[in-house]
C-alpha atoms as a PDB file:
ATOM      1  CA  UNK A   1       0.000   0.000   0.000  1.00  0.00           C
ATOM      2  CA  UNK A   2       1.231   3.399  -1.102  1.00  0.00           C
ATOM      3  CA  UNK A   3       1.348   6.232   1.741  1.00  0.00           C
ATOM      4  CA  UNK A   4       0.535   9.786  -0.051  1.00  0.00           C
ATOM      5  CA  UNK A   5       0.940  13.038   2.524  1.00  0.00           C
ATOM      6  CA  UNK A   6      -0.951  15.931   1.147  1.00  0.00           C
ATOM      7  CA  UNK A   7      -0.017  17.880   4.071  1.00  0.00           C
ATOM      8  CA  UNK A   8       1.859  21.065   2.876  1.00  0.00           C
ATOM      9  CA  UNK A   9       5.279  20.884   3.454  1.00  0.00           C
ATOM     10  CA  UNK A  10       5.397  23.287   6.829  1.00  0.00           C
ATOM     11  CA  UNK A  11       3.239  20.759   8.385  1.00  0.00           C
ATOM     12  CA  UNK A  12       4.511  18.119   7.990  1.00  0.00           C
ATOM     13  CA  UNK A  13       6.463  16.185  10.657  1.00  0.00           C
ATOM     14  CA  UNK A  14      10.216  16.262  10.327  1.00  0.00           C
ATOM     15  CA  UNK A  15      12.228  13.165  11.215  1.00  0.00           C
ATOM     16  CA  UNK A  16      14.503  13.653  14.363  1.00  0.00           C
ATOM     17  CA  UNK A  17      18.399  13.380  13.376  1.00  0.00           C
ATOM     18  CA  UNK A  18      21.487  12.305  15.500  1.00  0.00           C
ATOM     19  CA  UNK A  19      24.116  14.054  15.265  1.00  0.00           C
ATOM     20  CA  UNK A  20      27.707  12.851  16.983  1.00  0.00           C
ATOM     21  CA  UNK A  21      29.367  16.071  18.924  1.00  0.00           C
ATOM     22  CA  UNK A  22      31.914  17.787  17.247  1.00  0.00           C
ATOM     23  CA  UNK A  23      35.444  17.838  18.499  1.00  0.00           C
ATOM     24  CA  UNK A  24      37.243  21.122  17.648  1.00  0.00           C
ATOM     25  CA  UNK A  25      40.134  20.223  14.924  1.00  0.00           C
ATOM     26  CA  UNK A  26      38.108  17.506  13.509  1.00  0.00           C
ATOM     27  CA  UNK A  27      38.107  15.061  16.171  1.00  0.00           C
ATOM     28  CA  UNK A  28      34.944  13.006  15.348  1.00  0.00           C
ATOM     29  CA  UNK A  29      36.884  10.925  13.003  1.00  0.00           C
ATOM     30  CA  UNK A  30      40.037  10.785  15.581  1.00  0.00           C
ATOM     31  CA  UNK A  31      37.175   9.512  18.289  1.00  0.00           C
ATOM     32  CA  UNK A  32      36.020   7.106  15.903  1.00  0.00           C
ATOM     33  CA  UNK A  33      39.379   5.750  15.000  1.00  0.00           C
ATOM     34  CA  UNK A  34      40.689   4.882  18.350  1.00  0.00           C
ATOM     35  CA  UNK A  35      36.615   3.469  19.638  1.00  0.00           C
ATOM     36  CA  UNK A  36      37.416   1.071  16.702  1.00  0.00           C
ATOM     37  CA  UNK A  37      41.107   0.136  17.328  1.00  0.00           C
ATOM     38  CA  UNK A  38      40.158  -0.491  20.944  1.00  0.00           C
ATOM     39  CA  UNK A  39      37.240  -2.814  20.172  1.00  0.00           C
ATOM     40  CA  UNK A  40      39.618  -4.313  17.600  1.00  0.00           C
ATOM     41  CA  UNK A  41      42.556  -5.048  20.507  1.00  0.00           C
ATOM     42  CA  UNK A  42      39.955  -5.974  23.081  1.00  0.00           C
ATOM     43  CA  UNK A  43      38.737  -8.923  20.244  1.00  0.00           C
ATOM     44  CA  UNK A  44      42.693  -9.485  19.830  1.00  0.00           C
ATOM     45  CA  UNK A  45      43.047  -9.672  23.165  1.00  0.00           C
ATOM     46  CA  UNK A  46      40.102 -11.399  23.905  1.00  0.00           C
ATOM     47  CA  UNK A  47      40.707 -14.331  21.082  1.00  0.00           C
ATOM     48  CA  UNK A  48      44.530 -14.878  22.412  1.00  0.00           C
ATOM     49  CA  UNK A  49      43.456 -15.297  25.898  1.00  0.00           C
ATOM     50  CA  UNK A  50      40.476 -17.632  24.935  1.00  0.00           C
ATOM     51  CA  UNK A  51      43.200 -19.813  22.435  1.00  0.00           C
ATOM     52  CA  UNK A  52      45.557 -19.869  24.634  1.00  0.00           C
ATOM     53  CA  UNK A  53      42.965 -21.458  27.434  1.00  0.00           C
ATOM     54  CA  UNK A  54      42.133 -24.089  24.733  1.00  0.00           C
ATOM     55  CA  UNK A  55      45.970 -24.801  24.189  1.00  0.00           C
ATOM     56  CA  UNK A  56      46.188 -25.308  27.416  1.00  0.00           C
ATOM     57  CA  UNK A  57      42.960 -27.151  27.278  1.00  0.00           C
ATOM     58  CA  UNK A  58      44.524 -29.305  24.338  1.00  0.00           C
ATOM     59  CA  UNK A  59      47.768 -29.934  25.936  1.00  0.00           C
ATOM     60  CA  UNK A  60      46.365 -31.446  29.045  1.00  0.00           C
ATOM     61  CA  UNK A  61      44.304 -33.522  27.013  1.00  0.00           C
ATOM     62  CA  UNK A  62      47.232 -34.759  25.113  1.00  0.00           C
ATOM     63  CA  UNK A  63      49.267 -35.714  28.233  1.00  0.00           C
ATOM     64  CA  UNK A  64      46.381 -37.658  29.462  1.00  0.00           C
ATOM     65  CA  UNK A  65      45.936 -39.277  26.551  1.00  0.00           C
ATOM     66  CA  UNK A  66      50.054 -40.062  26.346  1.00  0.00           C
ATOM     67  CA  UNK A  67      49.924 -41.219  29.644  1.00  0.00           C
ATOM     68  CA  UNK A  68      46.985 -43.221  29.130  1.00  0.00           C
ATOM     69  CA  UNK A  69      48.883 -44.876  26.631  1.00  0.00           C
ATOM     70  CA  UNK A  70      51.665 -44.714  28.387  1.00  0.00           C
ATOM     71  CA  UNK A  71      49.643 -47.371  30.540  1.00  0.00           C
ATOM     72  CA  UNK A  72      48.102 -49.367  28.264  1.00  0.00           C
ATOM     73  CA  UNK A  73      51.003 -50.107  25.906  1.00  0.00           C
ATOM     74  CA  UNK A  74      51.835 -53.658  27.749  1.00  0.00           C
ATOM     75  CA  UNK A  75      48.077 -54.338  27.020  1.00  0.00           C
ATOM     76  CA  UNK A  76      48.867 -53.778  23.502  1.00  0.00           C
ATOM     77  CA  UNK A  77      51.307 -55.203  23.358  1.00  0.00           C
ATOM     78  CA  UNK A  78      50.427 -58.802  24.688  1.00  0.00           C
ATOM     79  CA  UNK A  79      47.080 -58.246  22.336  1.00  0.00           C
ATOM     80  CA  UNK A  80      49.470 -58.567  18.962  1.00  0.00           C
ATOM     81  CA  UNK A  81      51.260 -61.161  20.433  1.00  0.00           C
ATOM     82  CA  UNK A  82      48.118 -62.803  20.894  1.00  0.00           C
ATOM     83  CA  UNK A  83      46.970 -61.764  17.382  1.00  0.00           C
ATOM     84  CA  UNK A  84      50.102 -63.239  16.005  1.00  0.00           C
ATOM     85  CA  UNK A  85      49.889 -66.794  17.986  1.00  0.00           C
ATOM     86  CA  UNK A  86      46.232 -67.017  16.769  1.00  0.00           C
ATOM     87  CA  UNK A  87      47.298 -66.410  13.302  1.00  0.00           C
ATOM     88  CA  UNK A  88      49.291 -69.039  13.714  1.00  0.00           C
ATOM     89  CA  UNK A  89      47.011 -71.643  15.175  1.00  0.00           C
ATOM     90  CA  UNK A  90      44.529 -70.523  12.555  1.00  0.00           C
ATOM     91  CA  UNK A  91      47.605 -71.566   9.703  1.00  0.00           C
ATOM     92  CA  UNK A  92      48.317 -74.774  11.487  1.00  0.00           C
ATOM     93  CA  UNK A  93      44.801 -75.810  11.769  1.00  0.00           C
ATOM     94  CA  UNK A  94      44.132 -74.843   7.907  1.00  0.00           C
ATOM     95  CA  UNK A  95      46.859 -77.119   7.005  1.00  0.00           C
ATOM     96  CA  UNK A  96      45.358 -79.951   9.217  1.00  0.00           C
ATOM     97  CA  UNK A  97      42.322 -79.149   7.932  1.00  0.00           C
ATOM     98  CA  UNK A  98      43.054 -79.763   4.190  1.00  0.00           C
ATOM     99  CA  UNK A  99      45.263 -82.771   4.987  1.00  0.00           C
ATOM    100  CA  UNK A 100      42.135 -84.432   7.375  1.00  0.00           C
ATOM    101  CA  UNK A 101      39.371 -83.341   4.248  1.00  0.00           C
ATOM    102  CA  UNK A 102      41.838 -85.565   1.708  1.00  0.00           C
ATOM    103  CA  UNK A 103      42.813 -88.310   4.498  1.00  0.00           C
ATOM    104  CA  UNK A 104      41.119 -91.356   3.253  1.00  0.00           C
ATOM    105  CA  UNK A 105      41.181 -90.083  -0.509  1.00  0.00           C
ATOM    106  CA  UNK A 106      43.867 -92.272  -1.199  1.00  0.00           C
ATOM    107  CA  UNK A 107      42.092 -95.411   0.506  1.00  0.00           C
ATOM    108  CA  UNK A 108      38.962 -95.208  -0.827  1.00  0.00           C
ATOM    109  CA  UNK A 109      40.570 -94.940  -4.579  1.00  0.00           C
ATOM    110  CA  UNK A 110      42.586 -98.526  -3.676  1.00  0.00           C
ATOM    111  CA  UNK A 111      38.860 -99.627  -2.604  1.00  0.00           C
ATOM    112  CA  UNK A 112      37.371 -98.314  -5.411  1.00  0.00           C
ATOM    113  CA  UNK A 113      40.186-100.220  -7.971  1.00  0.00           C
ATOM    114  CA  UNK A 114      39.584-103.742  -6.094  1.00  0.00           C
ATOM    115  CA  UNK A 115      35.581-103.641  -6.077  1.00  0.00           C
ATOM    116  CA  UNK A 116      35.964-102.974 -10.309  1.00  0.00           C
ATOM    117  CA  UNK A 117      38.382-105.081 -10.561  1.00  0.00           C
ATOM    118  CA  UNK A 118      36.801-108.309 -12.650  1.00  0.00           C
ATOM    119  CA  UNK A 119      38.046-111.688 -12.258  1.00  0.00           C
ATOM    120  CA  UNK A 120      41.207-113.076 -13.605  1.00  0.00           C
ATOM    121  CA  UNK A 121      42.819-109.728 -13.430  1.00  0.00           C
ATOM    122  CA  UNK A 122      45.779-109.034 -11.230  1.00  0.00           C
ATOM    123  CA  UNK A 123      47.470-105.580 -10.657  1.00  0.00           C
ATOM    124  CA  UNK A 124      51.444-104.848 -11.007  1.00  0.00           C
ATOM    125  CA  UNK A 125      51.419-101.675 -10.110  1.00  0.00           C
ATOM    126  CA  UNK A 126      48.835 -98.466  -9.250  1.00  0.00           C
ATOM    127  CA  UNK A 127      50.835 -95.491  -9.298  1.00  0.00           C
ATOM    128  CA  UNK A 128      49.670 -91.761  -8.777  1.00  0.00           C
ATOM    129  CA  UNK A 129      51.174 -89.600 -11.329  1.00  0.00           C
ATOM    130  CA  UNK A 130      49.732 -86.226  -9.846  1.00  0.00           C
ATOM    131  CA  UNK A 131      47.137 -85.153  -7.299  1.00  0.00           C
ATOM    132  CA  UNK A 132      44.294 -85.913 -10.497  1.00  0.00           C
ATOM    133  CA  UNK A 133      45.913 -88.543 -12.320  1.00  0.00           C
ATOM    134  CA  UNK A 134      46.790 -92.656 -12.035  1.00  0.00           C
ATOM    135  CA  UNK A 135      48.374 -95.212 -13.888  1.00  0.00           C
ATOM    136  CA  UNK A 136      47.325 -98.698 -13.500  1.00  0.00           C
ATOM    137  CA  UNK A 137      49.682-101.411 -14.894  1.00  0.00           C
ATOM    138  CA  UNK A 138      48.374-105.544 -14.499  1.00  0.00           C
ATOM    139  CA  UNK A 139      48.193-108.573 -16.462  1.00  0.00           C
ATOM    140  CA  UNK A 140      45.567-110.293 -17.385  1.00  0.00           C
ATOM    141  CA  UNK A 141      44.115-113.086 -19.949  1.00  0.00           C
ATOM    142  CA  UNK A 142      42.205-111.223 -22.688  1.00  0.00           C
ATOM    143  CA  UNK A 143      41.584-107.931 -24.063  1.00  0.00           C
ATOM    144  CA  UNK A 144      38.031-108.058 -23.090  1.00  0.00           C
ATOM    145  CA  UNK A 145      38.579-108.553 -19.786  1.00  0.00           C
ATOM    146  CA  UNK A 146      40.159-104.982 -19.578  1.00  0.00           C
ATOM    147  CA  UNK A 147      37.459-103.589 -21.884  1.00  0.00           C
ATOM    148  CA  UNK A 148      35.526-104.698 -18.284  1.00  0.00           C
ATOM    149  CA  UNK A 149      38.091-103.032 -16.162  1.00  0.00           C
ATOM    150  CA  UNK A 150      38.372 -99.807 -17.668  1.00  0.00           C
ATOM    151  CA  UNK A 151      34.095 -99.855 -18.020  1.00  0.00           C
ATOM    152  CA  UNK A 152      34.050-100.087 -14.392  1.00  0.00           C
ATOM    153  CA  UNK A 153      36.394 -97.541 -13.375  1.00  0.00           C
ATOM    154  CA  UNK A 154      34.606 -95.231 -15.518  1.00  0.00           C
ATOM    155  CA  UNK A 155      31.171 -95.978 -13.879  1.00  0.00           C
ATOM    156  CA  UNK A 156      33.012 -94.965 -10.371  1.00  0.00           C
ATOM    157  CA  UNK A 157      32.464 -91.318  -8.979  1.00  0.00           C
ATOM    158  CA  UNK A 158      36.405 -90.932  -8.125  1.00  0.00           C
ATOM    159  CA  UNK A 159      37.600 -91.863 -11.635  1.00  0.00           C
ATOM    160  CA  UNK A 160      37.117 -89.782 -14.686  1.00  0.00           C
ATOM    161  CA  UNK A 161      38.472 -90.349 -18.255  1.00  0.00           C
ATOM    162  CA  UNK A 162      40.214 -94.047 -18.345  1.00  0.00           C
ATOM    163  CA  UNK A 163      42.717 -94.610 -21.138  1.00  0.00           C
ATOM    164  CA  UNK A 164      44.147 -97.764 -22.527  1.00  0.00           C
ATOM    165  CA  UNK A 165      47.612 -96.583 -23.113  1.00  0.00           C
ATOM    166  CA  UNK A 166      49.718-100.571 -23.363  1.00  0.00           C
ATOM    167  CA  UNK A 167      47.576-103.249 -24.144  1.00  0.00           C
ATOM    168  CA  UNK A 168      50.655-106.489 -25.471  1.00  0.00           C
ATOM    169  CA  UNK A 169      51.009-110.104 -25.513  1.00  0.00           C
ATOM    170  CA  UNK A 170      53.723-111.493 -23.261  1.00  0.00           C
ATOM    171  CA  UNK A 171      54.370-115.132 -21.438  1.00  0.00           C
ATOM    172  CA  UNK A 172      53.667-115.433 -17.476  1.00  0.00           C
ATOM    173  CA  UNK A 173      55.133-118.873 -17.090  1.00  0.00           C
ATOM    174  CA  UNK A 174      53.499-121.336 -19.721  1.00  0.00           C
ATOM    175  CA  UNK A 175      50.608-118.752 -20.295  1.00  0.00           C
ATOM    176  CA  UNK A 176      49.669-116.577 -22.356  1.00  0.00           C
ATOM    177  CA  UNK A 177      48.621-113.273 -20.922  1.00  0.00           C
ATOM    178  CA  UNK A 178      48.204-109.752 -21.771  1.00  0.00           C
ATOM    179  CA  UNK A 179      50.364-106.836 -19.951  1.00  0.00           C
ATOM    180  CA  UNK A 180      48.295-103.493 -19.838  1.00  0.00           C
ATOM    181  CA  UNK A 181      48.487 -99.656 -18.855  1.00  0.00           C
ATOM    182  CA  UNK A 182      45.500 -97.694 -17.761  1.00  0.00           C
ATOM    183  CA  UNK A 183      45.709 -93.748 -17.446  1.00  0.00           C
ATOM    184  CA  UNK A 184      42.706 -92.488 -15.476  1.00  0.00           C
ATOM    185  CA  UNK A 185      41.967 -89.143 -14.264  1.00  0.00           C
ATOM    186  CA  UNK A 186      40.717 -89.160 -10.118  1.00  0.00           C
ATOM    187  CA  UNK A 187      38.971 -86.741  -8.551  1.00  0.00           C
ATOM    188  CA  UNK A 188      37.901 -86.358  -5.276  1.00  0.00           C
ATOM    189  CA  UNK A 189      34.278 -85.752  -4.147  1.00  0.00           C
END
């Protein structure tokens, strides 16, 4: 809303104005100066005195805390030792771990090979090439009989790919027999 006085000029109210005292030579401005570099020291002063409190504040803090550490160190130490040892049992029983998860590996692969093995079919050797191979070395009287072998290894959960690798004729006293090589991949469950 827009305010119009229509009041001639002589009648209307005049506004009240301050006016600072006047200092002979100009000394208004020479007031003003030194009101303003006072306030500005008394802050100066004001904000050194309240940072130096919190220094101090700061510093006590610190030696507490130093102290406090100061006491607790042992504590800190014996918990790293501790750490440490733990790490340790934690390796060792990894390491028994893995050797107690493949423990009867081994057996169970030896059972495995004598339940497949058919009749009239002896072994020479089973030897274990790597941790997921075997070779399998016997004798027996026919090829089919080895056709059988190698069937049933392959039905088994622990043997994988079985390979005819030797299959020749040789004598075993007045017989005639044949000498064979299996290659088989195992694999644990």
């Amino acid at each position: 809303m827009i305010k119009i006085n229509l009041l001639p000029a002589s009648e209307r109210s005049t506004k009240r104005r301050f006016t600072m005292p006047a200092f002979s030579g100009g000394g208004t401005m020479l007031v003003w100066a030194l009101v303003i570099v006072g306030i500005y020291a008394g802050m100066v002063v004001a904000m050194a005195t309240l940072q130096g409190r919190r220094i101090k504040e700061l510093e006590h803090k610190v030696a507490d805390a130093r102290k406090e550490a100061a006491e607790l160190a042992p504590q800190l130490e014996r918990i790293r030792i501790l750490t440490k040892e733990r790490e340790e049992v934690n390796r060792r029983l990894g390491i028994i771990a893995s050797l107690d998860k493949d423990r009867y590996f081994r057996v169970q692969i030896l059972n495995d090979i004598s339940q497949k093995m058919p009749a009239n079919c002896w072994f020479t050797s089973v030897k274990e090439q790597s941790p997921t191979s075997m070779a399998i070395e016997g004798i027996t009287f026919s090829n089919y009989i080895i056709a059988d072998l190698m069937n049933n290894l392959g039905k088994s959960d622990r043997f994988g790919q079985v390979d005819l690798t030797i299959a020749q004729e040789g004598k075993l006293l007045d017989h005639s027999v044949v000498k064979f090589t299996l290659q088989s991949t195992i694999t644990s469950r």
